[in-house]
N, C-alpha and C. Protein backbone atom coordinates (compact mmCIF):
# COMPACT_ATOMS: atom_id res chain seq x y z
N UNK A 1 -3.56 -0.86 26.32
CA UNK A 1 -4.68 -0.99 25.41
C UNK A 1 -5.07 0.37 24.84
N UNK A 2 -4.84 1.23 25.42
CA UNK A 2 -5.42 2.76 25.17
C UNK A 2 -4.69 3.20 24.53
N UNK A 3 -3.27 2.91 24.05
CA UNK A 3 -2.61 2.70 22.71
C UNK A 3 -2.88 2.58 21.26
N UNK A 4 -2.92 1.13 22.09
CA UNK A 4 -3.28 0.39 20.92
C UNK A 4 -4.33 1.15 20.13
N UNK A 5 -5.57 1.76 20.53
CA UNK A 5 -6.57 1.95 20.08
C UNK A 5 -6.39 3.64 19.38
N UNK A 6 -5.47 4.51 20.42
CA UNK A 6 -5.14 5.57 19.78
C UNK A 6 -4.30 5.34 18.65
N UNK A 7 -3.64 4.13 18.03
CA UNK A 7 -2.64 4.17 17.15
C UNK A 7 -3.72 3.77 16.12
N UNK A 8 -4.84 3.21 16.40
CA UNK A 8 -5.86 2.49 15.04
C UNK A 8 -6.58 3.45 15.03
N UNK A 9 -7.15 4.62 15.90
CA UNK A 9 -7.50 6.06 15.04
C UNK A 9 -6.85 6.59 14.39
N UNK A 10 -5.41 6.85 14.59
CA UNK A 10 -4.39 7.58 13.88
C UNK A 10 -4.56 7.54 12.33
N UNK A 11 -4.41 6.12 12.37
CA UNK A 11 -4.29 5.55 10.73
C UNK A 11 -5.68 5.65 10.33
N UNK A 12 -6.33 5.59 10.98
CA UNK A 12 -7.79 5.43 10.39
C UNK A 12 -8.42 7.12 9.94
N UNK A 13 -8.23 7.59 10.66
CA UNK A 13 -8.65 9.09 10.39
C UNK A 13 -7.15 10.00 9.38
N UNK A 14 -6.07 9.59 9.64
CA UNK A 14 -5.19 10.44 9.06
C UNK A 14 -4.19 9.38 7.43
N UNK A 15 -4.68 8.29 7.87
CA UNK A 15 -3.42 7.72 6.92
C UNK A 15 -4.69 7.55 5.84
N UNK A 16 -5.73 6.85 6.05
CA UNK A 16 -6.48 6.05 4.89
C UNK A 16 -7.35 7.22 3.72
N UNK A 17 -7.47 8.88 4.50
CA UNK A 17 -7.92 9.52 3.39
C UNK A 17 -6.53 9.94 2.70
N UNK A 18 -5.14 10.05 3.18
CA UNK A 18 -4.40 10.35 2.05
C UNK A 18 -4.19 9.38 0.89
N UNK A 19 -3.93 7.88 1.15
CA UNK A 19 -4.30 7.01 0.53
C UNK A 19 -5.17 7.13 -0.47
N UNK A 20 -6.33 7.48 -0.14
CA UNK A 20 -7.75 7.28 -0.70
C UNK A 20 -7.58 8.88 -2.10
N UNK A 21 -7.19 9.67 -1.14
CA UNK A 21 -6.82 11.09 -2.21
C UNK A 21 -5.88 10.33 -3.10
N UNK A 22 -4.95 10.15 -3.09
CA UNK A 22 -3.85 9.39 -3.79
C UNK A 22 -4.50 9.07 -5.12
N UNK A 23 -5.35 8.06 -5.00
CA UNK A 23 -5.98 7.18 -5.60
C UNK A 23 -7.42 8.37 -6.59
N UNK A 24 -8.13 9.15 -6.07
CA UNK A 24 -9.43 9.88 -6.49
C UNK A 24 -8.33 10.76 -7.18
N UNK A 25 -7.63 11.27 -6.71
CA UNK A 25 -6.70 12.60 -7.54
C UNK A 25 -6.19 12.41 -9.23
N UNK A 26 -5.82 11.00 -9.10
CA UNK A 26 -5.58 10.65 -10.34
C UNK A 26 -6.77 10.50 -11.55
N UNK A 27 -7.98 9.97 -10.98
CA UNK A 27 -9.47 9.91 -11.70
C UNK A 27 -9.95 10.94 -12.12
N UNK A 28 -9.47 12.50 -11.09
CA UNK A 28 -9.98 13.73 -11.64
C UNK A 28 -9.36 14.48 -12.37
N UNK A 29 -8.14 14.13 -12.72
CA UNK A 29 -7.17 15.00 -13.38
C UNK A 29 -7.06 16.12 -12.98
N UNK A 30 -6.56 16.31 -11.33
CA UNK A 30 -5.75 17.60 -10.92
C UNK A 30 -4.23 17.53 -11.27
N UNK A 31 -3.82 18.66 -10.95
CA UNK A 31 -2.09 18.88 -11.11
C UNK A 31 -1.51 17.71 -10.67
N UNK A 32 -2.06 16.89 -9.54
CA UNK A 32 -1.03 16.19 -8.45
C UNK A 32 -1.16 14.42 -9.28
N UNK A 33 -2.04 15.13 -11.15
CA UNK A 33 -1.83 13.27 -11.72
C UNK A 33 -0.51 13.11 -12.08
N UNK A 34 0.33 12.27 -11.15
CA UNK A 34 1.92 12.07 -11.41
C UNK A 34 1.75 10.22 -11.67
N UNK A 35 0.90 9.54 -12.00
CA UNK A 35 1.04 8.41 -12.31
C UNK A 35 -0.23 7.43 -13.33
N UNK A 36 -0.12 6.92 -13.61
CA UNK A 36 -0.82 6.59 -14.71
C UNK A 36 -1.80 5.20 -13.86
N UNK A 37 -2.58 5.23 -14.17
CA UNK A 37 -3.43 4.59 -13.40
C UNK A 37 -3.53 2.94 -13.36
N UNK A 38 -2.95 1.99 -14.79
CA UNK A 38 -2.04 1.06 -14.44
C UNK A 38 -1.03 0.83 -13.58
N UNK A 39 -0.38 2.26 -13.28
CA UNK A 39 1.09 2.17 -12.07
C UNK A 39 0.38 1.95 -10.82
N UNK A 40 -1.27 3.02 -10.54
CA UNK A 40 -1.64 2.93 -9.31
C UNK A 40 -2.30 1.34 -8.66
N UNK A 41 -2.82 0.84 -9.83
CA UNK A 41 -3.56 -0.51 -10.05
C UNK A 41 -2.87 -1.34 -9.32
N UNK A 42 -1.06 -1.62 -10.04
CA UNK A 42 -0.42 -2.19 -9.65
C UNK A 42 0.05 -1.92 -8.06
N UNK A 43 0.78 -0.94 -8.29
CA UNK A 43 0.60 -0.57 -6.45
C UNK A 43 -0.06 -0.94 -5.55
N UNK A 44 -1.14 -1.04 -5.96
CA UNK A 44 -2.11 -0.97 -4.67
C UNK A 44 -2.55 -2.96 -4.63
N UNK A 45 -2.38 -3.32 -5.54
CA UNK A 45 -2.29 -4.83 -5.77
C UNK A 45 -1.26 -5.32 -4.85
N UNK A 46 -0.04 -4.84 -5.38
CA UNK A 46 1.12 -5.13 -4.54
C UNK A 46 0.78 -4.92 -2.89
N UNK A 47 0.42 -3.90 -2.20
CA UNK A 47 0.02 -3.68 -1.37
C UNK A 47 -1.11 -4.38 -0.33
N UNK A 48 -1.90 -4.93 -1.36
CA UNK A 48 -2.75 -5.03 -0.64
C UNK A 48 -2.88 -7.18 -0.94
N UNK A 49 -2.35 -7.48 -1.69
CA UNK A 49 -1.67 -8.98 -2.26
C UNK A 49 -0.64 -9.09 -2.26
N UNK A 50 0.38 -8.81 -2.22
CA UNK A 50 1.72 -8.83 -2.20
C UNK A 50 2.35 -9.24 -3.95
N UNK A 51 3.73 -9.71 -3.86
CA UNK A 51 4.36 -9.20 -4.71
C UNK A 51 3.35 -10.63 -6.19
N UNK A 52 3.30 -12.33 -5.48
CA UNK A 52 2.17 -12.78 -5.71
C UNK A 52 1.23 -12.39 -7.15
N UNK A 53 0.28 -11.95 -6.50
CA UNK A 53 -0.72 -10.99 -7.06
C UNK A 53 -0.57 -10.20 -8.12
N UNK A 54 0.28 -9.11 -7.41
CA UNK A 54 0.82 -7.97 -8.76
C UNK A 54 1.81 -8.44 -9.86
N UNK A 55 2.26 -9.38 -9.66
CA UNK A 55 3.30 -10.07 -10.84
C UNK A 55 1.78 -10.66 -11.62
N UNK A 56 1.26 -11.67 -11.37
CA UNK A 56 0.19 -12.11 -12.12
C UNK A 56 -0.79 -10.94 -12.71
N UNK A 57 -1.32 -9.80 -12.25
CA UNK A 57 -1.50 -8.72 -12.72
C UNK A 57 -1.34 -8.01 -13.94
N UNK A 58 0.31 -7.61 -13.29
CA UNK A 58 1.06 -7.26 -14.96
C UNK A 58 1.27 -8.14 -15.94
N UNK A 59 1.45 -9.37 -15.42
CA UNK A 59 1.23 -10.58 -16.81
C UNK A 59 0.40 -10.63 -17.83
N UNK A 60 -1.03 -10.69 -16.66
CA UNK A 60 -2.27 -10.68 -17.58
C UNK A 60 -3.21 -9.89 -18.41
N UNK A 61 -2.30 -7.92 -17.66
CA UNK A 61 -2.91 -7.14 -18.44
C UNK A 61 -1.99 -6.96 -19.59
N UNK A 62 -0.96 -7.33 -19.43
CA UNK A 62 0.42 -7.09 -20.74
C UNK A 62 1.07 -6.01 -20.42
N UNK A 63 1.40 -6.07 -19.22
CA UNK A 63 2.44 -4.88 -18.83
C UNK A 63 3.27 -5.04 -18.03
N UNK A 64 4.49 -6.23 -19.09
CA UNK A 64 5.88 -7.11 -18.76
C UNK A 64 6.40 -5.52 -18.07
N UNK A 65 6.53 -4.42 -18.59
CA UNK A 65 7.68 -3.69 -18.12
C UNK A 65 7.45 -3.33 -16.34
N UNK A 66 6.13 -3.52 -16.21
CA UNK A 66 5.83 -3.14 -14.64
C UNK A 66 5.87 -4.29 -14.06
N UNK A 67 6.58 -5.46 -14.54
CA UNK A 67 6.33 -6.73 -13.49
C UNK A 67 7.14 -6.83 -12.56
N UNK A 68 8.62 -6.49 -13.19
CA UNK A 68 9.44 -6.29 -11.55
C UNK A 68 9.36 -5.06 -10.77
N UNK A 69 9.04 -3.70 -10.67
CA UNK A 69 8.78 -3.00 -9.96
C UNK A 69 7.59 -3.73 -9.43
N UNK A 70 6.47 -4.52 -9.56
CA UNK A 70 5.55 -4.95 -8.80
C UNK A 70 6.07 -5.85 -7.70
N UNK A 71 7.22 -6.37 -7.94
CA UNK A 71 7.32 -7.59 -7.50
C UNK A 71 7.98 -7.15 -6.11
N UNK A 72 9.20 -6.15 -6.39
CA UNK A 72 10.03 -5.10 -5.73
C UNK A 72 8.87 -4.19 -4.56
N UNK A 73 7.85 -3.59 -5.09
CA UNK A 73 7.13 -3.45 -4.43
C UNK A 73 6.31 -4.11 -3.19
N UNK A 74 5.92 -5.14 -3.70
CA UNK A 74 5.06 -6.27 -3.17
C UNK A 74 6.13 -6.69 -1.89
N UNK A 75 7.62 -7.02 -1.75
CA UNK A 75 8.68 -7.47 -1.35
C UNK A 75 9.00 -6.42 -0.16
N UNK A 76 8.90 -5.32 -0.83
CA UNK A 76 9.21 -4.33 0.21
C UNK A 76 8.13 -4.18 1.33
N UNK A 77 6.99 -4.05 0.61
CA UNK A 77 5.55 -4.22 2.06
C UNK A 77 5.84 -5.17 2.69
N UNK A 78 6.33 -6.20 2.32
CA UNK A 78 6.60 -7.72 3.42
C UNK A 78 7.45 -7.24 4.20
N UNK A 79 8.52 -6.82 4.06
CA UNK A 79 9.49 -6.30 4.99
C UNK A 79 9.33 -5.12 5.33
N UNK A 80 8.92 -4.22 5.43
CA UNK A 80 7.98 -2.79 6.25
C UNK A 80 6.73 -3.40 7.36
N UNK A 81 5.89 -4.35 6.41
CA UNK A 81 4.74 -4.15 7.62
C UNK A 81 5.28 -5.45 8.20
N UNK A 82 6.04 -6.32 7.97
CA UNK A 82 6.62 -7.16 9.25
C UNK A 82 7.09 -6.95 10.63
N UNK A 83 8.15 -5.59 10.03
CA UNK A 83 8.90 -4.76 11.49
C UNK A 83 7.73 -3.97 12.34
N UNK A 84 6.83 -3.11 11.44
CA UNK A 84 5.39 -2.99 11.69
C UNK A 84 4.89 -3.49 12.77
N UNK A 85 4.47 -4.79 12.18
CA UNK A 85 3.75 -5.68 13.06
C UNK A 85 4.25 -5.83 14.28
N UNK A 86 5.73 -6.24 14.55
CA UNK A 86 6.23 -6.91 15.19
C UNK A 86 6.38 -5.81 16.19
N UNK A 87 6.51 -4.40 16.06
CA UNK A 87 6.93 -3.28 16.77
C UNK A 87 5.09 -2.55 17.08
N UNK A 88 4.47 -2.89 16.45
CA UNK A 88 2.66 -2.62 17.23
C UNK A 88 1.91 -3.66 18.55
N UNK A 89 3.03 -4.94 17.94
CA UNK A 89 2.54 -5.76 18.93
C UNK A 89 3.35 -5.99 20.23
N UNK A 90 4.16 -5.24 20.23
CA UNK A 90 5.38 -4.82 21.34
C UNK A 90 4.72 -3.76 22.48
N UNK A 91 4.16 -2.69 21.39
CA UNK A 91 3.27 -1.50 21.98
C UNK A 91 2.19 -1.81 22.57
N UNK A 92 1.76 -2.60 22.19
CA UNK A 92 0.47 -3.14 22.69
C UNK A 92 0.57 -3.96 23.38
N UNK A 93 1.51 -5.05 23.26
CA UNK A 93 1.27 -5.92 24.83
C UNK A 93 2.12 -5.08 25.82
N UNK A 94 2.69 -4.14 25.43
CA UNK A 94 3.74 -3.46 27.24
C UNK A 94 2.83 -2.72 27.88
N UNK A 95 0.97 -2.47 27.43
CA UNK A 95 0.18 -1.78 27.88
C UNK A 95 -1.08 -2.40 28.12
């Protein structure tokens, strides 16, 4: 259990402000704006709805050219946080 709980600080204190910078960096226009804020929209749609979601997204804002990278995206989180899952909940019940 004492795992488990050190692995949900981890992410919580170290993963969710780079994320979060990711996302504010682009709004302020520092050096590090490498994406256009429709690309981040979509991303984070994909991410957080899966591929689903972000296909209907780019449909509805009119941005056919980002619909299969959304979709590709969306596809790939399914298969990342599956092994994920399946390998946190391994960690956590051997403790």
């Amino acid at each position: 259990m004492y795992i488990c709980v050190c692995i949900y600080i981890y992410i919580y204190i170290y993963i969710s402000p780079l994320i979060n910078s990711a996302h504010t960096a682009n709004r302020r226009g520092t050096p590090t704006d490498l994406f256009e804020l429709r690309t981040l929209l979509l991303a984070s749609n994909a991410c957080i709805g899966g591929p689903a979601t972000a296909s209907a997204l780019a449909v509805a804002s009119g941005w056919e050219k980002l619909l299969v990278p959304s979709i590709l995206v969306g596809n790939l989180g399914y298969a990342v946080a599956t092994f994920l899952g399946i390998g946190f909940y391994r960690v956590c019940r051997g403790f």
